[in-house]
C-alpha atoms as a PDB file:
ATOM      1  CA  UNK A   1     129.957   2.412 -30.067  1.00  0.00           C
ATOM      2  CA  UNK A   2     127.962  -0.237 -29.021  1.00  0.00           C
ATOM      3  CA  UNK A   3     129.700  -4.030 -30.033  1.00  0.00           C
ATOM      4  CA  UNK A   4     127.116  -7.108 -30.813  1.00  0.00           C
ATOM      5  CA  UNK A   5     128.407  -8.243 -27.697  1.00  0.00           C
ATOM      6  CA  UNK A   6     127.141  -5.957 -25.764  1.00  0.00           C
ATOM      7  CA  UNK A   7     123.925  -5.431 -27.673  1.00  0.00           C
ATOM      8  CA  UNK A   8     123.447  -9.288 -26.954  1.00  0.00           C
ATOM      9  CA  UNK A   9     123.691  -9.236 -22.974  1.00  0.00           C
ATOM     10  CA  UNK A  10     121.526  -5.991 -22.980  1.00  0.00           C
ATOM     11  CA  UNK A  11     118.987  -8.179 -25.297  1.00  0.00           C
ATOM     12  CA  UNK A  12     119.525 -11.703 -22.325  1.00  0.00           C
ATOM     13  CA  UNK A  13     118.827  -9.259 -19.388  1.00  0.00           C
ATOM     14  CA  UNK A  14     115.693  -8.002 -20.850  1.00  0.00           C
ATOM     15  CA  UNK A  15     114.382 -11.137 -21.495  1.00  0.00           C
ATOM     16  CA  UNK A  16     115.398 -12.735 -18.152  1.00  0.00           C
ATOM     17  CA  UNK A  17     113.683  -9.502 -16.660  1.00  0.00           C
ATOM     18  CA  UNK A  18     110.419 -10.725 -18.241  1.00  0.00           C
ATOM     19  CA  UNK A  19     110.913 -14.608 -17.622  1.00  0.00           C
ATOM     20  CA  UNK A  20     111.278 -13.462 -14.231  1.00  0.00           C
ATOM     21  CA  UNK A  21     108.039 -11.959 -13.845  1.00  0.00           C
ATOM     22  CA  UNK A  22     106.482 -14.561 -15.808  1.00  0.00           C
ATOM     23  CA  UNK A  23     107.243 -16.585 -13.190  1.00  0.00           C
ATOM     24  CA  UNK A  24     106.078 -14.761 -10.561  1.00  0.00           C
ATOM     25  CA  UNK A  25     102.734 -14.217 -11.656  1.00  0.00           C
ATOM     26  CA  UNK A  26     102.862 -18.435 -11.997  1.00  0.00           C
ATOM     27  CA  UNK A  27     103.809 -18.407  -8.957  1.00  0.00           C
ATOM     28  CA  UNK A  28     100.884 -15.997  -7.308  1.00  0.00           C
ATOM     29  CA  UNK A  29      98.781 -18.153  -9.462  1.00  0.00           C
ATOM     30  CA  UNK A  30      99.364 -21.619  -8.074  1.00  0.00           C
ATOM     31  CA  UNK A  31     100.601 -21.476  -4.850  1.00  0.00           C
ATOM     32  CA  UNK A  32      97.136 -21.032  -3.100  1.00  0.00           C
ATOM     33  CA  UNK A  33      96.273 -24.344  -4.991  1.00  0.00           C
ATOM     34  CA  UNK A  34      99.287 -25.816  -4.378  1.00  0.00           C
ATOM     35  CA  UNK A  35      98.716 -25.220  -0.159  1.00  0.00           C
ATOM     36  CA  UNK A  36      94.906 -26.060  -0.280  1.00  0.00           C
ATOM     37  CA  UNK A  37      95.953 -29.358  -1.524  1.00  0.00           C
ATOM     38  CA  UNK A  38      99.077 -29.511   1.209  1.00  0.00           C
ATOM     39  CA  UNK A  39      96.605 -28.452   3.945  1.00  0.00           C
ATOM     40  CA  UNK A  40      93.761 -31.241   2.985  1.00  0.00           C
ATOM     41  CA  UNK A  41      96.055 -33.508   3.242  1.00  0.00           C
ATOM     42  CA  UNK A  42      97.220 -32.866   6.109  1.00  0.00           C
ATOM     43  CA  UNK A  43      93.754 -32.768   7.637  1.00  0.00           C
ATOM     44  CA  UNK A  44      92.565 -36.127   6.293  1.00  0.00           C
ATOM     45  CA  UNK A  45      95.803 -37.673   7.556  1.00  0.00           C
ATOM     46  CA  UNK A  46      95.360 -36.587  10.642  1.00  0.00           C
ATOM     47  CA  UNK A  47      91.634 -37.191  10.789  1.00  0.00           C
ATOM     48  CA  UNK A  48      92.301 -40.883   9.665  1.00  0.00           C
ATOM     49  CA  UNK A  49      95.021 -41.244  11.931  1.00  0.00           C
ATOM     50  CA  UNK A  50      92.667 -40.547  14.921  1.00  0.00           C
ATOM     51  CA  UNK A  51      89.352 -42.735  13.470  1.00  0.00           C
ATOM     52  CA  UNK A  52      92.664 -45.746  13.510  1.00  0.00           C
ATOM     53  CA  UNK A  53      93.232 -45.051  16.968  1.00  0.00           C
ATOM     54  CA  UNK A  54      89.107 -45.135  17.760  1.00  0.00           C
ATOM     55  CA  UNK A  55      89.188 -48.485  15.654  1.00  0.00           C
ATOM     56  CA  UNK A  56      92.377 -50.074  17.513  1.00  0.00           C
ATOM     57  CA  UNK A  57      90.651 -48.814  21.066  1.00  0.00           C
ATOM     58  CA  UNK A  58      87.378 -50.078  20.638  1.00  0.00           C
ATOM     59  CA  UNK A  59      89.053 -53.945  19.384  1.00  0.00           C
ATOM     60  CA  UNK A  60      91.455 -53.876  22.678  1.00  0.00           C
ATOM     61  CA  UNK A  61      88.635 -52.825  24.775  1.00  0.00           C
ATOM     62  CA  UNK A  62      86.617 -55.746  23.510  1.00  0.00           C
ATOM     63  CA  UNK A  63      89.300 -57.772  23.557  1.00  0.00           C
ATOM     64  CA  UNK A  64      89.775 -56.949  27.450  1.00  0.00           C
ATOM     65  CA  UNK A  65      85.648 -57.449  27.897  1.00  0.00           C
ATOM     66  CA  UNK A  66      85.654 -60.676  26.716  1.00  0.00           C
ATOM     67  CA  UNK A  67      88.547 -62.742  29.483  1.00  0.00           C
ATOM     68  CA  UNK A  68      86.040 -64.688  31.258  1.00  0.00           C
ATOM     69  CA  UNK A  69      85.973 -63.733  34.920  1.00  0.00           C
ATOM     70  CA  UNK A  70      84.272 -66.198  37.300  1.00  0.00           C
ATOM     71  CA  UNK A  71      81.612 -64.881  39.040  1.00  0.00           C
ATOM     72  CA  UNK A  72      80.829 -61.885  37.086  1.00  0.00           C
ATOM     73  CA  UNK A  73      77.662 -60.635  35.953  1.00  0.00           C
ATOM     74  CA  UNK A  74      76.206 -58.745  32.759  1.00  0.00           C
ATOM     75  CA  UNK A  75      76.671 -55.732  34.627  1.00  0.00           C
ATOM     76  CA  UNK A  76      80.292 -56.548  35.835  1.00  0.00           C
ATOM     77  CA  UNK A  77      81.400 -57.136  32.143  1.00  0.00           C
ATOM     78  CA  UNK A  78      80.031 -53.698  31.356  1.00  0.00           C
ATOM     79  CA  UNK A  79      81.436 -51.941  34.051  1.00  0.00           C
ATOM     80  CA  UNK A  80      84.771 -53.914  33.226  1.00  0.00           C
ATOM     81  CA  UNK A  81      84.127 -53.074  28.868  1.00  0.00           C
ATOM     82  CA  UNK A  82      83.860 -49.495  30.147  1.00  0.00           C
ATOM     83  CA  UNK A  83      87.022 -49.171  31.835  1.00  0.00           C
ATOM     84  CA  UNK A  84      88.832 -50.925  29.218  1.00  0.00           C
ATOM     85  CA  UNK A  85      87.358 -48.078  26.890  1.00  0.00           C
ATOM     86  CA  UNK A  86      88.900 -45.449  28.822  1.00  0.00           C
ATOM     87  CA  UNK A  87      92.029 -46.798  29.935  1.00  0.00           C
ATOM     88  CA  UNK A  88      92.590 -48.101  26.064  1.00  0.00           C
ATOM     89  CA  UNK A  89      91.883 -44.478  24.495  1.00  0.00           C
ATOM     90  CA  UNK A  90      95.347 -42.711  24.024  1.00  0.00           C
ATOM     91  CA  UNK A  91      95.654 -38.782  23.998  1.00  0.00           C
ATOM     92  CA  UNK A  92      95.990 -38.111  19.946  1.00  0.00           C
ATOM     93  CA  UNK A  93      95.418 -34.163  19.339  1.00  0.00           C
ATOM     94  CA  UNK A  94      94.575 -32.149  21.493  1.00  0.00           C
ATOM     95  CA  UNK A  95      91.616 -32.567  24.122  1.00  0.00           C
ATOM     96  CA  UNK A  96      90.884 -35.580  21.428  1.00  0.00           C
ATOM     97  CA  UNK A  97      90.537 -38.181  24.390  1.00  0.00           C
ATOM     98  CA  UNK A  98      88.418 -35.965  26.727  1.00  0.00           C
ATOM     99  CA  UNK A  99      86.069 -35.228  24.184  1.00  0.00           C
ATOM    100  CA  UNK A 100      85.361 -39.333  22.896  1.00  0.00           C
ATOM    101  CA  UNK A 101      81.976 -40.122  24.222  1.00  0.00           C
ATOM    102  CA  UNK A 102      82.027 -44.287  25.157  1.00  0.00           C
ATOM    103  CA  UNK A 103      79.209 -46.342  25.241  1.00  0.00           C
ATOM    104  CA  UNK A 104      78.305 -50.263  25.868  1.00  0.00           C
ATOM    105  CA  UNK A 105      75.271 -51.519  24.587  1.00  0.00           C
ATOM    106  CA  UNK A 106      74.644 -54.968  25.636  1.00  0.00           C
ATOM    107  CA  UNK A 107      72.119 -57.171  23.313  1.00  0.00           C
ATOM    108  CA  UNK A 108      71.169 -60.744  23.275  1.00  0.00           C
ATOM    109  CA  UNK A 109      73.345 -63.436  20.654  1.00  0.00           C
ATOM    110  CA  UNK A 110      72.042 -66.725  21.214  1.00  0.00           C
ATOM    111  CA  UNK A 111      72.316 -67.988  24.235  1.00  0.00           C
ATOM    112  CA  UNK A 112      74.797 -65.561  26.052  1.00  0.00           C
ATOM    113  CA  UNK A 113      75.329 -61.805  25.761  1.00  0.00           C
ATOM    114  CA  UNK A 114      77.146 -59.280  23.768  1.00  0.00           C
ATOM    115  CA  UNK A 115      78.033 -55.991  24.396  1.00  0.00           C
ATOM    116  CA  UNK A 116      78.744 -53.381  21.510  1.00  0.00           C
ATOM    117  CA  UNK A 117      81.470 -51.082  22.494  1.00  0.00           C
ATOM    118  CA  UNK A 118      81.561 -47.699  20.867  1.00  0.00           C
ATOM    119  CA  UNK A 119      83.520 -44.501  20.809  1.00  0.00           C
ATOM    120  CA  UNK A 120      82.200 -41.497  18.908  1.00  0.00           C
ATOM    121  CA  UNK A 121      84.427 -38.404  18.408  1.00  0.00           C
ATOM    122  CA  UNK A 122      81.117 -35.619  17.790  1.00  0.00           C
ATOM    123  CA  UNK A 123      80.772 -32.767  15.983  1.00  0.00           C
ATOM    124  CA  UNK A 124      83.741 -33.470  13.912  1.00  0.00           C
ATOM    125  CA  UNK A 125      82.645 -31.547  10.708  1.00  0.00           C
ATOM    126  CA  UNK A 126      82.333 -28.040  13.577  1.00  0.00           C
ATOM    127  CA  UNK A 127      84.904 -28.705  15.701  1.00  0.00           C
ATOM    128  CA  UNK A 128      87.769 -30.711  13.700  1.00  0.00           C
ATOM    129  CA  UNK A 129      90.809 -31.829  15.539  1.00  0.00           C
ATOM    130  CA  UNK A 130      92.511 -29.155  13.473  1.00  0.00           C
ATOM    131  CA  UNK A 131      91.373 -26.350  11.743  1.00  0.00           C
ATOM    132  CA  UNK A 132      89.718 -26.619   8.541  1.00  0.00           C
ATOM    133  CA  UNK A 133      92.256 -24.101   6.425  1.00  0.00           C
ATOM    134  CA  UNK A 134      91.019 -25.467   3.594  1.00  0.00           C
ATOM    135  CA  UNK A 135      87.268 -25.690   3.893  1.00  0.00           C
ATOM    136  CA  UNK A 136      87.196 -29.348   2.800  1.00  0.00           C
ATOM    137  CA  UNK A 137      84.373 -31.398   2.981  1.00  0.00           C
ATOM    138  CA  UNK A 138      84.378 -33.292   6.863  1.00  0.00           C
ATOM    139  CA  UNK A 139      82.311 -36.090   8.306  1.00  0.00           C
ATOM    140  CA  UNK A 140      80.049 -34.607  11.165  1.00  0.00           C
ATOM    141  CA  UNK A 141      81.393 -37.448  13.699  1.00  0.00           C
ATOM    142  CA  UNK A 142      83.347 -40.137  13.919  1.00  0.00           C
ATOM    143  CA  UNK A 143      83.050 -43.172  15.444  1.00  0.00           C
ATOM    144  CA  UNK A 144      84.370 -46.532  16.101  1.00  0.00           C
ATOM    145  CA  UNK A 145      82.737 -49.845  17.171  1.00  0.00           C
ATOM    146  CA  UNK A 146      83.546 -52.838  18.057  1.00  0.00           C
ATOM    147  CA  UNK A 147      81.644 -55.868  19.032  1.00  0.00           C
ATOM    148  CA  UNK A 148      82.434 -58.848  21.564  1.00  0.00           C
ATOM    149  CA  UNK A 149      80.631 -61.959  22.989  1.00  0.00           C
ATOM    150  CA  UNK A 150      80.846 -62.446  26.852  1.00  0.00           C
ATOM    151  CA  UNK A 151      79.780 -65.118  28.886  1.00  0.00           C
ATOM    152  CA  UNK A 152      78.475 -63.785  32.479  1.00  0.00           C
ATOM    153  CA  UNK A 153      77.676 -66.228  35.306  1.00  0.00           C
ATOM    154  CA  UNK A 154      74.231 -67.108  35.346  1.00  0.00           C
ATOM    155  CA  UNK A 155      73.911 -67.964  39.134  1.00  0.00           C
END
């Protein structure tokens, strides 16, 4: 003879049986959501992180261009903005710094020169610094400028 006891814990298994199932179906349900979101941000944080370190290389760069060196010419300061571009780019990810392209643009501000120093990581949105698991939206480069005013020796 079956007691209401008994009747009662047959009755709580079959309905944890189905809760449990319940919330595995949840579970198949939002867990691809719940890593697409995980992944993206771990892509954007790392793609930020490395357009900071583009930003902070390009200003120390500049910063390094700009020391007044007696004697020096336009094309010494560019030489010297240059170097300061590669020796001030750290390795991030990967083959990050290898694949940076630097450039220094010089262009006329009043009476002296400036020089526009620029780092451009390209073909971000193809080639991504990690892989785009979760087919989110990418810029196709990034880049980083910075701009400083030198004073070269006019003799």
């Amino acid at each position: 003879m079956v007691t209401h006891i008994q009747a009662f814990q047959r009755k709580t298994l079959q309905r944890a049986g189905r809760q449990a199932g319940a919330l595995l179906v949840e579970m198949a349900l939002t867990l691809p959501i719940l890593l697409l979101v995980v992944f993206g941000i771990v892509e954007y944080t790392i793609m930020f992180g490395a357009m900071i370190v583009m930003s902070n290389a390009a200003n120390e760069a500049a910063r390094q261009a700009t020391v007044y060196r007696s004697g020096y010419s336009q094309a010494d300061y560019e030489t010297a903005a240059m170097q300061s571009l590669t020796s001030a780019l750290p390795s991030y990810v990967g083959d990050f710094k290898n694949q940076v392209q630097k450039t220094v643009t010089p262009f006329a501000c009043g009476d002296s020169v400036c020089l526009r120093l620029t780092l451009t990581y390209p073909n971000y949105k193809t080639n991504p610094l990690v892989s785009n698991y979760a087919f989110l939206p990418l810029p196709s480069s990034l880049t980083a400028q910075a701009t400083t005013r030198v004073e070269p020796d006019g003799s």
